[in-house]
C-alpha atoms as a PDB file:
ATOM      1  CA  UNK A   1     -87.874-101.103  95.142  1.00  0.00           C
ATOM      2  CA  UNK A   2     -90.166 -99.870  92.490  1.00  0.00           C
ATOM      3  CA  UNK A   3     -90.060 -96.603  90.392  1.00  0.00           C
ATOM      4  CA  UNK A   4     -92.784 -94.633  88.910  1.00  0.00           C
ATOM      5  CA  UNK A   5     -92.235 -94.283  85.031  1.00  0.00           C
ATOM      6  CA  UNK A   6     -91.072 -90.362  86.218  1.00  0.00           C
ATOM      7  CA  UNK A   7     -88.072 -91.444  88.321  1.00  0.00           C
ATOM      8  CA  UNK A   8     -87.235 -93.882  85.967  1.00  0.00           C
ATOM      9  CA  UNK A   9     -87.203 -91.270  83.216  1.00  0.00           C
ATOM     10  CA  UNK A  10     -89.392 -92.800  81.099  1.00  0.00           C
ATOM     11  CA  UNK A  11     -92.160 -90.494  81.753  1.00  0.00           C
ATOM     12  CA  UNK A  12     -92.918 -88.634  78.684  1.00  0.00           C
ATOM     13  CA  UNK A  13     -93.748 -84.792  78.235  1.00  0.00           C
ATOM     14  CA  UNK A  14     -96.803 -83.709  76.994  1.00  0.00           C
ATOM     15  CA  UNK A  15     -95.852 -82.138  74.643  1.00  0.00           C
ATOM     16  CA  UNK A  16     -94.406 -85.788  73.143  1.00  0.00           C
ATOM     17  CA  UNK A  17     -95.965 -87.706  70.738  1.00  0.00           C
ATOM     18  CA  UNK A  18     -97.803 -90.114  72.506  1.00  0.00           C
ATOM     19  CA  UNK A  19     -98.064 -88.750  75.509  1.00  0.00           C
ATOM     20  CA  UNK A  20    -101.802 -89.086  77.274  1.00  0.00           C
ATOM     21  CA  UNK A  21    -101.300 -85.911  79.847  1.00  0.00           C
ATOM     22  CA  UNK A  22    -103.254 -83.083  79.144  1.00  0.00           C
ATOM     23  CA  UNK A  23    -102.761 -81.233  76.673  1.00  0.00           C
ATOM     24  CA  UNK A  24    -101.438 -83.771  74.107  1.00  0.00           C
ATOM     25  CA  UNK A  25    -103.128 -83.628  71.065  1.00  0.00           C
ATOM     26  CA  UNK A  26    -102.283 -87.013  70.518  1.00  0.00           C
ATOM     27  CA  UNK A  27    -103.908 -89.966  72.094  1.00  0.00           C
ATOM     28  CA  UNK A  28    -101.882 -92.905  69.901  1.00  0.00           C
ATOM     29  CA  UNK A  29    -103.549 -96.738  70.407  1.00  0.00           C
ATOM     30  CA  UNK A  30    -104.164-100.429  69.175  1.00  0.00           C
ATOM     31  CA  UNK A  31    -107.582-100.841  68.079  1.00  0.00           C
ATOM     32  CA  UNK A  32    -108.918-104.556  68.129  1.00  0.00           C
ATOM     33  CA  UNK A  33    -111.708-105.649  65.798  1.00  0.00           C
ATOM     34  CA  UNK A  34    -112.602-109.494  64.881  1.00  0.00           C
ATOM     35  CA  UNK A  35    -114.656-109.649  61.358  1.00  0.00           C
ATOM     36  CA  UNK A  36    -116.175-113.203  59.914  1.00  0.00           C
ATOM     37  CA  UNK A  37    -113.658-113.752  57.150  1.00  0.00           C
ATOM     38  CA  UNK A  38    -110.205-112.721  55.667  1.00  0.00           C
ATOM     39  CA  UNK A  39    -111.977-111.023  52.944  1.00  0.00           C
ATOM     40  CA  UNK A  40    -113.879-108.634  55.372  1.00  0.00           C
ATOM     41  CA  UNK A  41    -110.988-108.110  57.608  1.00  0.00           C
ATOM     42  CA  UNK A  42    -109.427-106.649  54.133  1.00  0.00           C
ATOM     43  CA  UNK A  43    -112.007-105.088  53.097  1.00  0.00           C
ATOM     44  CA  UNK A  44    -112.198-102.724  56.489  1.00  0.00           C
ATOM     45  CA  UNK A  45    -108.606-102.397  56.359  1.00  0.00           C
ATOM     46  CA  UNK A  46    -108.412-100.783  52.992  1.00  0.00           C
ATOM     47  CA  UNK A  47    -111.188 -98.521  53.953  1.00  0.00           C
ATOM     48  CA  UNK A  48    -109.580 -97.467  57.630  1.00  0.00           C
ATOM     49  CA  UNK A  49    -106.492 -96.917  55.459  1.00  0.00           C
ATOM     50  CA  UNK A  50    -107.841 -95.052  52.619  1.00  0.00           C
ATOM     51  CA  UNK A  51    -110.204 -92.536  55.149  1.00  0.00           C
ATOM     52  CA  UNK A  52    -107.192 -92.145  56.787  1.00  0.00           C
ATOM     53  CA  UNK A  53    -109.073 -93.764  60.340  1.00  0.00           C
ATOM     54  CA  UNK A  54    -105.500 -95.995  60.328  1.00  0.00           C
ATOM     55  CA  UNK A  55    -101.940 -95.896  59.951  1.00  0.00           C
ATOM     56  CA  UNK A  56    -101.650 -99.621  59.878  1.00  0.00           C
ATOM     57  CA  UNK A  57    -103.777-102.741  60.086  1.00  0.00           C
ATOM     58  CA  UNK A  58    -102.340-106.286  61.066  1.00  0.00           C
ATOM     59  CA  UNK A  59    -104.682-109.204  59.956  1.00  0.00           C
ATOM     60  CA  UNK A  60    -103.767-112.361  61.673  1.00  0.00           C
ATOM     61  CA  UNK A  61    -106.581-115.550  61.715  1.00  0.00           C
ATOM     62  CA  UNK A  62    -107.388-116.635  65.006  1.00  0.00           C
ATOM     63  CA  UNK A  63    -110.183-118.937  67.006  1.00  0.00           C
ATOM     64  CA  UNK A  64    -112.755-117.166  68.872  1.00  0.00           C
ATOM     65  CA  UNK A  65    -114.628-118.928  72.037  1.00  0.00           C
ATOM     66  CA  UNK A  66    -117.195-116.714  73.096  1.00  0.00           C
ATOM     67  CA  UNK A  67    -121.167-117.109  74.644  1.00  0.00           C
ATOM     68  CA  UNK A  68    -123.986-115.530  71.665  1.00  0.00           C
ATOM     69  CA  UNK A  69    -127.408-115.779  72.579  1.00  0.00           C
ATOM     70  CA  UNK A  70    -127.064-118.401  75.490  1.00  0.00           C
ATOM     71  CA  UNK A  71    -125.005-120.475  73.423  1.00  0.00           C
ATOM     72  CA  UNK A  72    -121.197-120.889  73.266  1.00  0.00           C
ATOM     73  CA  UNK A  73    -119.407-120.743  70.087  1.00  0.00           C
ATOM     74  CA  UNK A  74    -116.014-121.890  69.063  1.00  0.00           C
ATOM     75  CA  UNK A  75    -115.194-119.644  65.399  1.00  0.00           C
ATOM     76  CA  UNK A  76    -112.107-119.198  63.293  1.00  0.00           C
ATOM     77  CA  UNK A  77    -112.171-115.482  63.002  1.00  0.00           C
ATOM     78  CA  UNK A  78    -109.551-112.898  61.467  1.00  0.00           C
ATOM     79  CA  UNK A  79    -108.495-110.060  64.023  1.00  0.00           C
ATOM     80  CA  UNK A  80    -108.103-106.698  63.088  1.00  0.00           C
ATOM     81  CA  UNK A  81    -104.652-104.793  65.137  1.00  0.00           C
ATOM     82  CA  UNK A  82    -105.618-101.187  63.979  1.00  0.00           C
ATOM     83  CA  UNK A  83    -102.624 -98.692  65.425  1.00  0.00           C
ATOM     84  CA  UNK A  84    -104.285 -95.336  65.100  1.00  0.00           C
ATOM     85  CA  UNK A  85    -105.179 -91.774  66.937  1.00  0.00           C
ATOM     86  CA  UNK A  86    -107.541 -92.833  69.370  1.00  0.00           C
ATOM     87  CA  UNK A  87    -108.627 -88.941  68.464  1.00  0.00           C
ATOM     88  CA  UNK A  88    -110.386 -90.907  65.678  1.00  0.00           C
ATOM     89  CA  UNK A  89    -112.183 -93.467  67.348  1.00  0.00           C
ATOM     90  CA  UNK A  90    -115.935 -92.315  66.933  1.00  0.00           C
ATOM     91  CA  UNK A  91    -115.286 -91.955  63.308  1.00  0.00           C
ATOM     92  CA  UNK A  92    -113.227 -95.599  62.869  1.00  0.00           C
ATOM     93  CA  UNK A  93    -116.051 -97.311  65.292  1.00  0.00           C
ATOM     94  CA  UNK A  94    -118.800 -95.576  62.520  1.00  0.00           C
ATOM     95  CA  UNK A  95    -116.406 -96.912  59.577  1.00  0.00           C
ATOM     96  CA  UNK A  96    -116.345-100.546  61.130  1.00  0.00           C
ATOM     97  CA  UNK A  97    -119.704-100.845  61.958  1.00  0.00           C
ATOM     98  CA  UNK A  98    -120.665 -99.619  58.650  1.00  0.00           C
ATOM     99  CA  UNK A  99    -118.585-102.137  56.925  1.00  0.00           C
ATOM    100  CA  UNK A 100    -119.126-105.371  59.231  1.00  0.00           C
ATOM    101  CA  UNK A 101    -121.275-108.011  58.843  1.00  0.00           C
ATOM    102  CA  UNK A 102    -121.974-108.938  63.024  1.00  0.00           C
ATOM    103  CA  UNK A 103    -124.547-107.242  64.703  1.00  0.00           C
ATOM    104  CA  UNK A 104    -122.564-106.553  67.611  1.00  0.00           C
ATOM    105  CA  UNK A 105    -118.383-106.239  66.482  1.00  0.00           C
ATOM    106  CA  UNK A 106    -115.923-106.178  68.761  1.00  0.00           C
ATOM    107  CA  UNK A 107    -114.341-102.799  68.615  1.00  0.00           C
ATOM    108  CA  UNK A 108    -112.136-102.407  71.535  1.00  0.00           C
ATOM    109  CA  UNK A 109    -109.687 -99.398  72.231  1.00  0.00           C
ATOM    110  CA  UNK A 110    -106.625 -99.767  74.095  1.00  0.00           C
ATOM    111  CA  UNK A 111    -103.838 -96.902  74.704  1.00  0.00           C
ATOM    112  CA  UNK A 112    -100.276 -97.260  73.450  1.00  0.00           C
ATOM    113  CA  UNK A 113     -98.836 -96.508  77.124  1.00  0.00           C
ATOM    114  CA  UNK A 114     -95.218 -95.929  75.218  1.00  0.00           C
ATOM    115  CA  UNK A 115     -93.905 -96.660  71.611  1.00  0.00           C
ATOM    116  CA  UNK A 116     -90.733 -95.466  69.811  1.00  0.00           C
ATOM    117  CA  UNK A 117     -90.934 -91.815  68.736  1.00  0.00           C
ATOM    118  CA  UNK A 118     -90.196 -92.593  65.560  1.00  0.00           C
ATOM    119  CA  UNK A 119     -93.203 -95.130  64.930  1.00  0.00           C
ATOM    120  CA  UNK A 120     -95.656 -92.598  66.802  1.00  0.00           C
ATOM    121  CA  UNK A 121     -94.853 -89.641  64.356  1.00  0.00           C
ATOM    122  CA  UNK A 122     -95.128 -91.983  61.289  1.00  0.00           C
ATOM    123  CA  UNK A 123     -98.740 -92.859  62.675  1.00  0.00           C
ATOM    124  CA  UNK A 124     -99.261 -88.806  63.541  1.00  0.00           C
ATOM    125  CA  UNK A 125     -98.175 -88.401  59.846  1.00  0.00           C
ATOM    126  CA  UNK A 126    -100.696 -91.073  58.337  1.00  0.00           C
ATOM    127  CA  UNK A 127    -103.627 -90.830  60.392  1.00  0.00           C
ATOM    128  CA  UNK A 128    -105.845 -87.397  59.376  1.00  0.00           C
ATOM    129  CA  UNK A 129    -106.973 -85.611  62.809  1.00  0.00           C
ATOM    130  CA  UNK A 130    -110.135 -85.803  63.614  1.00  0.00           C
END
């Protein structure tokens, strides 16, 4: 029988950091951004990092299929895993897209549904509001 994350317990208050109910003030999630080279992916790392966009940036090389102007491609890439206040987002996206070298960057948001309090404070405590 299946249980809703609130009868389960696991439903957090909103008052939690975290929590996406209203009136949270936090909105914590994993940003994902491919760039053209390890030296880019650095390069926007340091800068979500020092404007304070970022708590934390995982750079990882990876191979990229995808379809660019009606033809398919097959890339090694370097992806971005940026855990951040989704708060931020407008001003990370602007940060990113000044930085990278595509025309179109994949800058994709995706909520942290649940995380260890501990972790989600350290990221409140790194990450400036916006």
């Amino acid at each position: 029988m299946a249980q809703s994350l609130d009868q389960a317990g696991l439903e957090q208050d909103s008052s939690e950091p975290g929590s996406s109910k209203p009136g949270s003030s936090k909105q914590y999630g994993l940003v994902l951004v491919t760039a053209s080279s390890q030296s880019e992916g650095e390069a926007i790392a340091q800068a979500l990092l020092q404007f304070k966009l970022a708590a934390c940036v995982s750079l990882m090389p990876i191979r990229s299929f995808y379809t660019w102007n009606g033809e398919v491609h097959n890339e090694a890439e370097w992806q971005l895993m940026i855990k951040t206040d989704l708060q931020n987002f407008s001003q990370l996206e602007a940060k990113v897209r000044e930085l990278h070298s595509y025309e179109v960057p994949e800058i994709i948001a995706l909520p942290i549904v649940m995380g260890s309090q501990p972790y989600l404070s350290w990221i409140s405590e790194q990450v400036t509001q916006g």
